[in-house]
C-alpha atoms as a PDB file:
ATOM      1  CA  UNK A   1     114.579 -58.097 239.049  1.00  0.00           C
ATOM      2  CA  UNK A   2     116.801 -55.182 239.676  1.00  0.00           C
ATOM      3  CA  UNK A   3     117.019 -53.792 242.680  1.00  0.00           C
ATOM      4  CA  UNK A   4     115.847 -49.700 242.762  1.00  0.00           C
ATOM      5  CA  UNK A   5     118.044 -47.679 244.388  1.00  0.00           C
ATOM      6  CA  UNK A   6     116.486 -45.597 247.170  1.00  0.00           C
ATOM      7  CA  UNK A   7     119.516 -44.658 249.859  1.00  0.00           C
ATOM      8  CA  UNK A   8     118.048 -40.725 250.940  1.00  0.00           C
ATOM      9  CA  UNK A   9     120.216 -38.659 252.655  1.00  0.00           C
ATOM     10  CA  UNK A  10     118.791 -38.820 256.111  1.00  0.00           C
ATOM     11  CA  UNK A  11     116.796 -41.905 257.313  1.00  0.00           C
ATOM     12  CA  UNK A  12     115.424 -44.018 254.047  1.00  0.00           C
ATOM     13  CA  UNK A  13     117.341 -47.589 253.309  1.00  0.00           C
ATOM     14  CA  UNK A  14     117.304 -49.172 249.965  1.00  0.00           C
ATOM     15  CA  UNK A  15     114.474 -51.371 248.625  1.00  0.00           C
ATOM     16  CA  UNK A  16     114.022 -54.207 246.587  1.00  0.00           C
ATOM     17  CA  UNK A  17     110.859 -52.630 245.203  1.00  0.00           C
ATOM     18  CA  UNK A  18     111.314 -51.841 241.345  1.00  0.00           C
ATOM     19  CA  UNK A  19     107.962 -50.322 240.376  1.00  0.00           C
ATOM     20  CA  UNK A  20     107.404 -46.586 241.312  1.00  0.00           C
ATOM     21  CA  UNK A  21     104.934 -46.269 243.765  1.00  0.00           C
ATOM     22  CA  UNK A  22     102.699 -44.188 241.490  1.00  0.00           C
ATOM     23  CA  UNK A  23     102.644 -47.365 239.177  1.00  0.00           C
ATOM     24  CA  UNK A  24     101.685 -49.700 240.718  1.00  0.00           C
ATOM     25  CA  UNK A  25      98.541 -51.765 239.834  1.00  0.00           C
ATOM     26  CA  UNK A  26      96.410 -52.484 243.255  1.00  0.00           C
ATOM     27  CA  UNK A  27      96.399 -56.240 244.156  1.00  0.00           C
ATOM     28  CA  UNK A  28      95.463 -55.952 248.198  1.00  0.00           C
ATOM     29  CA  UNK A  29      92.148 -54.263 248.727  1.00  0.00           C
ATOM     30  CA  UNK A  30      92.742 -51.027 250.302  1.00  0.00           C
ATOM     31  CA  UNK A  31      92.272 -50.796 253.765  1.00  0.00           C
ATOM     32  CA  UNK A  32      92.459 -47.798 254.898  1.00  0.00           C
ATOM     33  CA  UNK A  33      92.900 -45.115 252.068  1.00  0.00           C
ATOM     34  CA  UNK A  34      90.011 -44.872 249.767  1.00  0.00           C
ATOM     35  CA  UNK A  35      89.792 -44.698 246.226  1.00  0.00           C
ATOM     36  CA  UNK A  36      90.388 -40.787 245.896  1.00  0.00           C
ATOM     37  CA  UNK A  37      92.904 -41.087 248.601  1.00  0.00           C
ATOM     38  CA  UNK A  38      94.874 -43.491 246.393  1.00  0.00           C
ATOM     39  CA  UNK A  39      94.086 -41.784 243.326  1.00  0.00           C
ATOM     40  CA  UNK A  40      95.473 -38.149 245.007  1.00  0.00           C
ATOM     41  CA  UNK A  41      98.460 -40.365 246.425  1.00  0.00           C
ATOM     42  CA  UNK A  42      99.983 -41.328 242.673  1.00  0.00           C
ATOM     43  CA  UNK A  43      99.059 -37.917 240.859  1.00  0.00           C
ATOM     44  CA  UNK A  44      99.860 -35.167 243.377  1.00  0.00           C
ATOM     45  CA  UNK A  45     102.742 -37.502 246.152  1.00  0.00           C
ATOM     46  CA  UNK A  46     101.305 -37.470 249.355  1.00  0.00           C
ATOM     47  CA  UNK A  47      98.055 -38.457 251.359  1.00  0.00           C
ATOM     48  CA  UNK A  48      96.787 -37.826 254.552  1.00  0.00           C
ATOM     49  CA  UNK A  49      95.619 -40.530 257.321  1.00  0.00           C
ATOM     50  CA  UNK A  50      93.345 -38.836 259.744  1.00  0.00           C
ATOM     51  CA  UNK A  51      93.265 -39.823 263.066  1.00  0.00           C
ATOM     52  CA  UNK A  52      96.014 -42.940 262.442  1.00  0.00           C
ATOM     53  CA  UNK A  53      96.516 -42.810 265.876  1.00  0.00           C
ATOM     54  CA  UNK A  54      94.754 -42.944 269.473  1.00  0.00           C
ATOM     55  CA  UNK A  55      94.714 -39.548 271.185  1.00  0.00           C
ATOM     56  CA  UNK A  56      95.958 -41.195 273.772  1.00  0.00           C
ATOM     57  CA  UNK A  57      99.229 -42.199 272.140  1.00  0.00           C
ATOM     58  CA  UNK A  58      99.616 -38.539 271.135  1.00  0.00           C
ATOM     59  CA  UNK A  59      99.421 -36.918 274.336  1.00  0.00           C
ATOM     60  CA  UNK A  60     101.713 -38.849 275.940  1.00  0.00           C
ATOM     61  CA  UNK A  61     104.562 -38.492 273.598  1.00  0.00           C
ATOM     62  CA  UNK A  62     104.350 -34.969 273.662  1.00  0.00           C
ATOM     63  CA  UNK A  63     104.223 -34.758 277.518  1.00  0.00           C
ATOM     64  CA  UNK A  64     107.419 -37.188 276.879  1.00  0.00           C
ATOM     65  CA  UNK A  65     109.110 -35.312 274.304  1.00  0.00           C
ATOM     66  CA  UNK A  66     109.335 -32.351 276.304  1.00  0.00           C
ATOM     67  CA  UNK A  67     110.673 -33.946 279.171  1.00  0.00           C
ATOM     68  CA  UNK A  68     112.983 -35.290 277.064  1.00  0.00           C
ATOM     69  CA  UNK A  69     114.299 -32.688 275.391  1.00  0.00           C
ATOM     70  CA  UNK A  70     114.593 -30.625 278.904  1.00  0.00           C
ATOM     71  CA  UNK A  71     112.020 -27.981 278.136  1.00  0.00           C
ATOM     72  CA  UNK A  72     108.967 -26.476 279.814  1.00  0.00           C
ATOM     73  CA  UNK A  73     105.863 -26.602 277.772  1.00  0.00           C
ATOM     74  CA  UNK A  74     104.718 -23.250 280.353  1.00  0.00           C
ATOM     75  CA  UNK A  75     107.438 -21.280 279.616  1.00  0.00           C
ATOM     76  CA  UNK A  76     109.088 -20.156 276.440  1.00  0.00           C
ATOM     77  CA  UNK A  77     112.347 -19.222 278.198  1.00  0.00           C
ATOM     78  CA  UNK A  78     113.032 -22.910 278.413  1.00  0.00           C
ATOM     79  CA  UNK A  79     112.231 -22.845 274.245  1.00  0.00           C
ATOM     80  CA  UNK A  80     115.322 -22.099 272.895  1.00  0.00           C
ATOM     81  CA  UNK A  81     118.469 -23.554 274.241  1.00  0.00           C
ATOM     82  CA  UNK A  82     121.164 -24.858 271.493  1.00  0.00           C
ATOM     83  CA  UNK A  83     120.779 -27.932 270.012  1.00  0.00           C
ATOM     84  CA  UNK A  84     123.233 -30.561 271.452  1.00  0.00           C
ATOM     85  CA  UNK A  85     125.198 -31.571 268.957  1.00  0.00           C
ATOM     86  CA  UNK A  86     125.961 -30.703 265.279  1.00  0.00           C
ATOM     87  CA  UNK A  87     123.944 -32.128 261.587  1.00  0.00           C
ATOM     88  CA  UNK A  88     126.276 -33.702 259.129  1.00  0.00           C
ATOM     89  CA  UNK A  89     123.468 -32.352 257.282  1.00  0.00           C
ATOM     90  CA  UNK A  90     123.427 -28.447 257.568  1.00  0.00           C
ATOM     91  CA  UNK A  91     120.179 -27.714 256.902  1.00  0.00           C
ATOM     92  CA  UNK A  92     118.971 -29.743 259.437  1.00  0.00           C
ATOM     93  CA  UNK A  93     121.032 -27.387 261.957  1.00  0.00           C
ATOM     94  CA  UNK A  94     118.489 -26.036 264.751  1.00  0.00           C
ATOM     95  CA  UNK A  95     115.003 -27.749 262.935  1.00  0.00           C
ATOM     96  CA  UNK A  96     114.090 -28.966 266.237  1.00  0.00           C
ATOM     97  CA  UNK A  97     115.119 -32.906 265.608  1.00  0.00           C
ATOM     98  CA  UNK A  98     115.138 -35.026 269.000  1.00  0.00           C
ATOM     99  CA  UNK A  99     117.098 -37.873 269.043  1.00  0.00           C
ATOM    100  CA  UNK A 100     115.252 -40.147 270.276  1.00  0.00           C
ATOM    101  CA  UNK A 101     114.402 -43.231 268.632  1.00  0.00           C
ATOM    102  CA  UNK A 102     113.606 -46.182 270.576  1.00  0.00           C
ATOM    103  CA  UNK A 103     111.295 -45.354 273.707  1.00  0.00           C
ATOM    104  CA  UNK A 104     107.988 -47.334 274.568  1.00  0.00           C
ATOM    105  CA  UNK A 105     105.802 -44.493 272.781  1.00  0.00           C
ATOM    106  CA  UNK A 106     107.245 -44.386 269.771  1.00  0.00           C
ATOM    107  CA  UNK A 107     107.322 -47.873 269.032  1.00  0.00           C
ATOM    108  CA  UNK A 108     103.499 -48.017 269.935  1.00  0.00           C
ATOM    109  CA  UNK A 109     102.922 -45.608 267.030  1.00  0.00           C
ATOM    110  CA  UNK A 110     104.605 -47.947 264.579  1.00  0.00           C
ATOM    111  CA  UNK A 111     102.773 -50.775 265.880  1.00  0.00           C
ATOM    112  CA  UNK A 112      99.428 -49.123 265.688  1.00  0.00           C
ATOM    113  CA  UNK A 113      97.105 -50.881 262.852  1.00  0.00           C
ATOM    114  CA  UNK A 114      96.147 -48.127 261.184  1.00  0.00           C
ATOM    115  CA  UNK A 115      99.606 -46.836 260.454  1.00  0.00           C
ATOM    116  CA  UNK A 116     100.764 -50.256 259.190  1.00  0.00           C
ATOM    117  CA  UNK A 117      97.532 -50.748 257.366  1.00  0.00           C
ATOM    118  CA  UNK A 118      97.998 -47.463 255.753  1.00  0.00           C
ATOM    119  CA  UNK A 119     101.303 -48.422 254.529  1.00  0.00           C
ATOM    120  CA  UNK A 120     100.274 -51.935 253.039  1.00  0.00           C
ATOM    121  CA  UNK A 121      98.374 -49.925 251.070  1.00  0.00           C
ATOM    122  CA  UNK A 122     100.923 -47.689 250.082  1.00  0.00           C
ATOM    123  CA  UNK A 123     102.800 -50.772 248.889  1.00  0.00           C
ATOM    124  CA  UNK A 124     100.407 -52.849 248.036  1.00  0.00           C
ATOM    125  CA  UNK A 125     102.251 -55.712 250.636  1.00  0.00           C
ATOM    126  CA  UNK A 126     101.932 -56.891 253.637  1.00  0.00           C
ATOM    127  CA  UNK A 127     105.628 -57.912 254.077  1.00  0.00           C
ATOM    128  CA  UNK A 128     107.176 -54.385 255.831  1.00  0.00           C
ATOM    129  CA  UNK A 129     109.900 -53.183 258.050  1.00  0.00           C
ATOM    130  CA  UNK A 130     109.175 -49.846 260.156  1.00  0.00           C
ATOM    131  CA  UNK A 131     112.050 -47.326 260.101  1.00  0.00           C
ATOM    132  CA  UNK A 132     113.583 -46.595 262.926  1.00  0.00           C
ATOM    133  CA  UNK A 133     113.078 -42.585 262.935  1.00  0.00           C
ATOM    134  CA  UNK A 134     113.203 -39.891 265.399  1.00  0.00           C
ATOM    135  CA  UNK A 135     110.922 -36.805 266.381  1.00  0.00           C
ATOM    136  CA  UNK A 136     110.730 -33.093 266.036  1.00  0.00           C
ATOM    137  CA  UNK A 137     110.009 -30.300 268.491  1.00  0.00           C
ATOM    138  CA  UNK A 138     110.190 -26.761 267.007  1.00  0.00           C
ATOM    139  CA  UNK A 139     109.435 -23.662 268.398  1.00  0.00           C
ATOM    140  CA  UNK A 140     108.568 -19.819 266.837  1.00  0.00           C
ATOM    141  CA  UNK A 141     110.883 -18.715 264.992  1.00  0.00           C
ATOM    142  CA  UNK A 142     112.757 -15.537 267.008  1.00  0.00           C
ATOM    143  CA  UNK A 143     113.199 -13.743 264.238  1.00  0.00           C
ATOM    144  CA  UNK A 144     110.043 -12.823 262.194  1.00  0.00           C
ATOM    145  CA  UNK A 145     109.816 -12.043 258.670  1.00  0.00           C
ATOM    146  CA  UNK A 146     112.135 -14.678 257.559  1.00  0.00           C
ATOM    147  CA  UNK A 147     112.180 -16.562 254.263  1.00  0.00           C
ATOM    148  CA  UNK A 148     109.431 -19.552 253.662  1.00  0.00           C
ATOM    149  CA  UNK A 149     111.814 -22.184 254.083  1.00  0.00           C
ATOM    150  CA  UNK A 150     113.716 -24.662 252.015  1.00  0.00           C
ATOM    151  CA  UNK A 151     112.684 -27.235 249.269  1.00  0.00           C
ATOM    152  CA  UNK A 152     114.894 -30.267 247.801  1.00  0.00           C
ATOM    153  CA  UNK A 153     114.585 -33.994 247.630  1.00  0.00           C
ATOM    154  CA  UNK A 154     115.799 -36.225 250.175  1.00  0.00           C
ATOM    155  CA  UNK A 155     117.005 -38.569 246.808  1.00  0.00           C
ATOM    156  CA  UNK A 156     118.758 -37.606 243.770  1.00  0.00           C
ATOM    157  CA  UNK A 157     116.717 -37.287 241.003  1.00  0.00           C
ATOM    158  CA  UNK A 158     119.145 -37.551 238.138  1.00  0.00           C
ATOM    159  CA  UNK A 159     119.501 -41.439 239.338  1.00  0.00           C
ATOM    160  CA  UNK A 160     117.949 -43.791 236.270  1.00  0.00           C
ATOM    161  CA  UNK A 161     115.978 -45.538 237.383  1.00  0.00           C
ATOM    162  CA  UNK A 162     114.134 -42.611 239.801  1.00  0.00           C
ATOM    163  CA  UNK A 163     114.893 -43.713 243.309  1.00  0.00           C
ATOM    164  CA  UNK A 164     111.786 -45.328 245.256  1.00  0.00           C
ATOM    165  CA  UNK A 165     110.944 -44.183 248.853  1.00  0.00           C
ATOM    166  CA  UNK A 166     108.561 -43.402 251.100  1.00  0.00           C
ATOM    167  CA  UNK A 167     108.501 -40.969 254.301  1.00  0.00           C
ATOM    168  CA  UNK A 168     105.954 -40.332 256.636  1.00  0.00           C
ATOM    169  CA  UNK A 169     105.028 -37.428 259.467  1.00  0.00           C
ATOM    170  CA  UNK A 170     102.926 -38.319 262.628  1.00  0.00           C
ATOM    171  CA  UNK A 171     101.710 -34.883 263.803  1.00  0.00           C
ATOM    172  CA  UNK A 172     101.340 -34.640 267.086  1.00  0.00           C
ATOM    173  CA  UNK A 173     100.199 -31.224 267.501  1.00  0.00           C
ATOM    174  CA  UNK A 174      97.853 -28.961 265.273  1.00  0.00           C
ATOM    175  CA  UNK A 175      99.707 -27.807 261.904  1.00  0.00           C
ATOM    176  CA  UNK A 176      98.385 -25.183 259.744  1.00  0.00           C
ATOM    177  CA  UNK A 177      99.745 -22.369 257.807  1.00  0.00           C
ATOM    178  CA  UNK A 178     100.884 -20.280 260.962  1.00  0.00           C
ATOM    179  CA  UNK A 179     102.809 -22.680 262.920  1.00  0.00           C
ATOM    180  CA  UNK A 180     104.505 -23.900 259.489  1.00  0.00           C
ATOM    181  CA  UNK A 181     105.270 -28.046 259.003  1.00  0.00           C
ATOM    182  CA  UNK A 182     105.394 -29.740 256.432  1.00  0.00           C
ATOM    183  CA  UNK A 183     105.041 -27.881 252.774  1.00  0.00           C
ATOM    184  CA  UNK A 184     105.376 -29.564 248.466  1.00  0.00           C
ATOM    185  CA  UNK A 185     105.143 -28.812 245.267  1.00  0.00           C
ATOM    186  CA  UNK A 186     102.537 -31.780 244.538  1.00  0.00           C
ATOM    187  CA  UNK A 187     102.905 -30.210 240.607  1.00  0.00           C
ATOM    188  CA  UNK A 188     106.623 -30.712 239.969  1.00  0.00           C
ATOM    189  CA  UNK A 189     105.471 -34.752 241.724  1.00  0.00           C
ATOM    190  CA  UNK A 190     102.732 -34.804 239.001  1.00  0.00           C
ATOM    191  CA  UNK A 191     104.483 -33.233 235.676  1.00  0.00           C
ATOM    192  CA  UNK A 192     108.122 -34.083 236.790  1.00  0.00           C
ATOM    193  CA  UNK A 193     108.879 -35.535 233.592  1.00  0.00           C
ATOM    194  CA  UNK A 194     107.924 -32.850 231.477  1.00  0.00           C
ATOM    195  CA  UNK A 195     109.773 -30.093 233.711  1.00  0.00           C
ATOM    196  CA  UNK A 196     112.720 -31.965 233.788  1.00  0.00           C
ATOM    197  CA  UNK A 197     113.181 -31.717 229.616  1.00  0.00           C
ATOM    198  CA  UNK A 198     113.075 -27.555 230.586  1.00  0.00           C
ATOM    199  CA  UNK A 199     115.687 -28.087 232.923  1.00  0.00           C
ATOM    200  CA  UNK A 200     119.673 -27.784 232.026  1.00  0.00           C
ATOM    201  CA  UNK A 201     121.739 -30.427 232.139  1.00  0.00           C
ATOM    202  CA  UNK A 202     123.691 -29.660 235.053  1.00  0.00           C
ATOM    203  CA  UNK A 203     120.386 -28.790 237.114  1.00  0.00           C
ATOM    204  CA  UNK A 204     120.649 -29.335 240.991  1.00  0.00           C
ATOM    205  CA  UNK A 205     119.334 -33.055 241.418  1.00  0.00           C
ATOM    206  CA  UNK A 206     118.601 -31.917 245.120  1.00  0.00           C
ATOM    207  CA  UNK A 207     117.241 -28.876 244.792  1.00  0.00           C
ATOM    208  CA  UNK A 208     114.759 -27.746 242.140  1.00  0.00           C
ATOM    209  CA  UNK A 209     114.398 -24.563 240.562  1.00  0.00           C
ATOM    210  CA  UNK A 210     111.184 -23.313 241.939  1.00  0.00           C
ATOM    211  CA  UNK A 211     110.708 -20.690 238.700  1.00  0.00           C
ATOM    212  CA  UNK A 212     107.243 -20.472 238.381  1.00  0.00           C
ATOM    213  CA  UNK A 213     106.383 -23.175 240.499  1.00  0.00           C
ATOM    214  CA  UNK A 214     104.198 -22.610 243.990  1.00  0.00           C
ATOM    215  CA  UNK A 215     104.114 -24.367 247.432  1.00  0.00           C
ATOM    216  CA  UNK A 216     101.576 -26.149 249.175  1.00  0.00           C
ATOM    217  CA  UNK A 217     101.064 -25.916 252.883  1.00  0.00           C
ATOM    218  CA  UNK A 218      99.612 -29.196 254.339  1.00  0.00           C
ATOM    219  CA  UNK A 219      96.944 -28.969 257.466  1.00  0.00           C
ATOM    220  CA  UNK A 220      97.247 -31.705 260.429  1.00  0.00           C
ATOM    221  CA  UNK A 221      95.515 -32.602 263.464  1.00  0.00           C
ATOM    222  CA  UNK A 222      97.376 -33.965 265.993  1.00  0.00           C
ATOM    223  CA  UNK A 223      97.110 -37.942 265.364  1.00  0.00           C
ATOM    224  CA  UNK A 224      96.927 -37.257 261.153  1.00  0.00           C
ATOM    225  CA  UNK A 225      99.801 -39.371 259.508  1.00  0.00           C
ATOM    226  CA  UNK A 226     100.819 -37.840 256.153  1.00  0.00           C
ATOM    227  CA  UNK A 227     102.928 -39.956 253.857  1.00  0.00           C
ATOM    228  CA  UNK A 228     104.987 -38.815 250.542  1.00  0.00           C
ATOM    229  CA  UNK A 229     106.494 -40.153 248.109  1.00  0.00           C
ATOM    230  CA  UNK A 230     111.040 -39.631 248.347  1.00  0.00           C
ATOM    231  CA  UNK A 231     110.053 -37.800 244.435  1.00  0.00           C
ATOM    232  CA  UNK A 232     107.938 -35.375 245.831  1.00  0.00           C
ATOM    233  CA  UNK A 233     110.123 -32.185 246.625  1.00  0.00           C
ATOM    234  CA  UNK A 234     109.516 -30.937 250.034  1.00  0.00           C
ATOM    235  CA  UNK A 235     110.760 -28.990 252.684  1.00  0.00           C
ATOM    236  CA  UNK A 236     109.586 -27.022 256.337  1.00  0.00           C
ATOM    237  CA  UNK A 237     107.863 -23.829 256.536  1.00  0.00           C
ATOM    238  CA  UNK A 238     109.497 -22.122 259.341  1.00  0.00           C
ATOM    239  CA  UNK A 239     107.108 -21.483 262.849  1.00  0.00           C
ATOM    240  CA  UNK A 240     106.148 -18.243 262.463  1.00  0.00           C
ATOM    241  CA  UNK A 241     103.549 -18.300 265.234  1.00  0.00           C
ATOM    242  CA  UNK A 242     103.854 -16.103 268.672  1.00  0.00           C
ATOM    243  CA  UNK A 243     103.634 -18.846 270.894  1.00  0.00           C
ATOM    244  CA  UNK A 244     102.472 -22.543 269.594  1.00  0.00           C
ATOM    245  CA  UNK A 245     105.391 -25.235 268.773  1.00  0.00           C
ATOM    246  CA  UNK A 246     105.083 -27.859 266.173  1.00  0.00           C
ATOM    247  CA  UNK A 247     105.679 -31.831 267.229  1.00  0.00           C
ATOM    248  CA  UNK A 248     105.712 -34.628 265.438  1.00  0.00           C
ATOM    249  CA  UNK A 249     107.095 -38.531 265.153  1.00  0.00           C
ATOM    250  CA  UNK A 250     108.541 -39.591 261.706  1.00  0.00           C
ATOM    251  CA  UNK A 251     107.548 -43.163 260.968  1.00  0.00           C
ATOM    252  CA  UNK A 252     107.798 -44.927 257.689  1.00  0.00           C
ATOM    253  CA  UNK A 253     107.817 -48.083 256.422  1.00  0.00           C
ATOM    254  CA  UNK A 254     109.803 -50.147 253.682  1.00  0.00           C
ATOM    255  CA  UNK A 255     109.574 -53.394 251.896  1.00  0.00           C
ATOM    256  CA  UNK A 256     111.154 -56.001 254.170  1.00  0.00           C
ATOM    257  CA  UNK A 257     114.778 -57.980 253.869  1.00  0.00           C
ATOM    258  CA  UNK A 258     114.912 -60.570 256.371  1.00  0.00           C
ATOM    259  CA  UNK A 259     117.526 -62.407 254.564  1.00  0.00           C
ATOM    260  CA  UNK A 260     119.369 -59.211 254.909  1.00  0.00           C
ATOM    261  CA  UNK A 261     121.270 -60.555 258.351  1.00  0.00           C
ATOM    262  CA  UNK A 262     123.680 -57.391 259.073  1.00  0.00           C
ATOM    263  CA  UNK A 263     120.830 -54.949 258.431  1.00  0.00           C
ATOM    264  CA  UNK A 264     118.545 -57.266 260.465  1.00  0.00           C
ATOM    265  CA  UNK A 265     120.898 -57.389 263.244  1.00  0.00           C
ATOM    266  CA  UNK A 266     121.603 -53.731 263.313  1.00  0.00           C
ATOM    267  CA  UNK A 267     117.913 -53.109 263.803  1.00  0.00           C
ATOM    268  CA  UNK A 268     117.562 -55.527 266.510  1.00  0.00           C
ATOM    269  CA  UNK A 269     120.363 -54.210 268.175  1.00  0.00           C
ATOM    270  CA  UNK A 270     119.321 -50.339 268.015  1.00  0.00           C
ATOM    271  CA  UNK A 271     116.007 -51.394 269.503  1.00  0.00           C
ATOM    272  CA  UNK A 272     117.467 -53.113 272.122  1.00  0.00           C
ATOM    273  CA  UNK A 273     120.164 -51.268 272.821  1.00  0.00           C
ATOM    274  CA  UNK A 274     118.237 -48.232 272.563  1.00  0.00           C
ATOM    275  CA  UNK A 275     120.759 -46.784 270.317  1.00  0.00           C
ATOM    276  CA  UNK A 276     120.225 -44.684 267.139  1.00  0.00           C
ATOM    277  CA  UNK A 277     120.973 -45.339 263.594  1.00  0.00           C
ATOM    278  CA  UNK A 278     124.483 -44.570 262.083  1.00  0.00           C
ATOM    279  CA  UNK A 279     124.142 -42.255 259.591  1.00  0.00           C
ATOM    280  CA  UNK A 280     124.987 -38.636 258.427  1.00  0.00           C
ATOM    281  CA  UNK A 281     121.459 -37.154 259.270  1.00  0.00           C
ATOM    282  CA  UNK A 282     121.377 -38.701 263.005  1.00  0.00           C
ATOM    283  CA  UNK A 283     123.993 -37.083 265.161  1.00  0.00           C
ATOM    284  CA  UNK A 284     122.734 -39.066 268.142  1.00  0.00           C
ATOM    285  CA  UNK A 285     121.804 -38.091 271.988  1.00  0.00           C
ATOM    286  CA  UNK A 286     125.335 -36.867 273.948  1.00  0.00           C
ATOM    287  CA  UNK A 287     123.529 -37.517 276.944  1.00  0.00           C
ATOM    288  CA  UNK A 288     122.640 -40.774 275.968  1.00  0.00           C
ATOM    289  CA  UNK A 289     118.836 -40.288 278.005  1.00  0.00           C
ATOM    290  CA  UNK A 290     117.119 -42.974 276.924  1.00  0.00           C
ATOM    291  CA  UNK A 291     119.734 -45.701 277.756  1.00  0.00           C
ATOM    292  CA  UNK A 292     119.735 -44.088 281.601  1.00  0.00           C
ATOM    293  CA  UNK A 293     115.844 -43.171 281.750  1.00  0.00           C
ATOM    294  CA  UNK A 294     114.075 -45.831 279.987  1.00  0.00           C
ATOM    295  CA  UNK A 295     114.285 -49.472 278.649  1.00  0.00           C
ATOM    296  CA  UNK A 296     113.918 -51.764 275.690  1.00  0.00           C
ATOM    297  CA  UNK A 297     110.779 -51.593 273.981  1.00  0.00           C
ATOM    298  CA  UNK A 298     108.018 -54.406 274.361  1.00  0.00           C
ATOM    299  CA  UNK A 299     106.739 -55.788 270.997  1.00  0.00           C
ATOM    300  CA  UNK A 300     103.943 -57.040 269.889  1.00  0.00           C
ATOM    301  CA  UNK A 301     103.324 -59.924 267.053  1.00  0.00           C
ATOM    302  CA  UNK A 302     103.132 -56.995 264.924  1.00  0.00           C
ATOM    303  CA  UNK A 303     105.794 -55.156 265.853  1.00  0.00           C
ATOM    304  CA  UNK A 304     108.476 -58.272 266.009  1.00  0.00           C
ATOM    305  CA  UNK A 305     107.760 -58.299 262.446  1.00  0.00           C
ATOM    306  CA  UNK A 306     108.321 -54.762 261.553  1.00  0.00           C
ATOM    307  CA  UNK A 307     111.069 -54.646 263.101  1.00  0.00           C
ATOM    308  CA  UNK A 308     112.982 -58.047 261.834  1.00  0.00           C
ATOM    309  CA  UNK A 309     112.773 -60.715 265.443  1.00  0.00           C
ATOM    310  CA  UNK A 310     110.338 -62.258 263.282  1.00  0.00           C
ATOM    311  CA  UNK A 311     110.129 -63.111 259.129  1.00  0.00           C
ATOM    312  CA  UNK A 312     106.977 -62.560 257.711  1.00  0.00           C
END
């Protein structure tokens, strides 16, 4: 079976799925989406998981995420210093991406049941490795009046066959329309066949032409976990609130490759090392915080498995 090739440019490894998610014939009984959830998951790209998390867990990763990043929830002064070290990846230039990756809090999230549960649905197995992903703090934008953001892929499109890969957002604080997040275009997911024989040859892979095409904002509690497809084109509506930030935790998961030892052993080690991932998208912490402020992780069953200590 040949191997699909999924390699985004920020956090997403390859898989050794070869169906498209939107394909695939159910096996597993679903447990957590429901049938219209699943059904609005392969037509339109994304679902929602309300509440996929305790409030609990939320509440302390935000108090942690602003102590992390050095910033006073109480005062907006403390908002906007400059981001500590350059994207590979322009456009993720001053997006409000923390590098942190390893810390208790987050790995509870991946652990949680729900959030696993949600994704064994997603890929109809049980057999998955969690990425290890980052979070997001972003504040208003200074400036009002600016443009609605960006949208692109994080695959190439013009890749036969399509790439496969799945993302995920943990919100950790509200999200509507106001303090911006996450917005699609669920009908370029659904009709992307069809749009792509109107499309020149040489069309941007990355970027679609958004010619009579319209955006859709997506709504989150804090504790909602929204997953989407790597086809579905996306991008951030900028914060254009007076004074609310948006937070959240990226967590995804992937089909597992134990027998893949140096990927294996690279995620063993950035867990326990509390390191962070080599790659363009993830410029990494200069001050190296959560080496000197915290350490390695405790697992559970679960998580020894989604991580690799364990095979399924």
């Amino acid at each position: 079976m040949q191997a699909a090739q999924t390699m985004a440019r920020d956090s997403h490894p390859t898989t050794t799925a070869a169906i498209q998610l939107k394909d695939i014939v159910k096996k597993l009984p679903l447990r957590v989406l429901s049938k219209e959830d699943w059904q609005h998951w392969i037509t339109k790209g994304y679902v929602i998981v309300r509440q996929a998390v305790p409030a609990a867990n939320v509440e302390r990763l935000v108090e942690l995420l602003w102590r992390f990043d050095e910033k006073d929830p109480n005062d907006q002064s403390t908002w906007y210093a400059p981001q500590r070290r350059e994207h590979k990846m322009k456009e993720l230039n001053n997006t409000g991406m923390l590098e942190i990756y390893n810390h208790q809090y987050l790995w509870d999230n991946r652990m949680e049941g729900r959030i696993y549960d949600a994704f064994v649905d997603i890929w109809d197995r049980e057999e998955l490795w969690v990425t290890i992903d980052r979070a997001n703090l972003n504040p208003p934008k200074k400036v009002k009046g600016t443009p609605n953001g960006f949208i692109y892929w994080d695959v190439d499109t013009s890749i036969r066959p399509l790439p496969i890969g799945v993302q995920g957002v943990l919100s950790l604080k509200k999200q509507d329309g106001n303090v911006g997040g996450f917005q699609c275009v669920p009908s370029l997911f659904e009709h992307f066949e069809k749009w792509e024989r109107t499309q020149p040859e040489d069309r941007d892979p990355m970027h679609p032409d958004m010619a009579g095409q319209s955006t859709v904002n997506i709504d989150m509690e804090p504790g909602d976990l929204m997953i989407f497809n790597s086809l579905l084109a996306h991008g951030v509506r900028p914060n254009h609130s007076d004074d609310r930030v948006r937070m959240a935790q990226y967590v995804s998961m992937h089909p597992a490759e134990f027998d893949n030892e140096a990927e294996r052993q690279e995620r063993i080690r950035l867990w326990r090392e509390l390191d962070y991932p080599q790659r363009d998208a993830f410029p990494g912490d200069p001050r190296e915080w959560e080496k000197k402020n915290t350490s390695t992780a405790k697992l559970t069953d679960l998580g020894e498995r989604l991580l690799g200590l364990k095979p399924w």
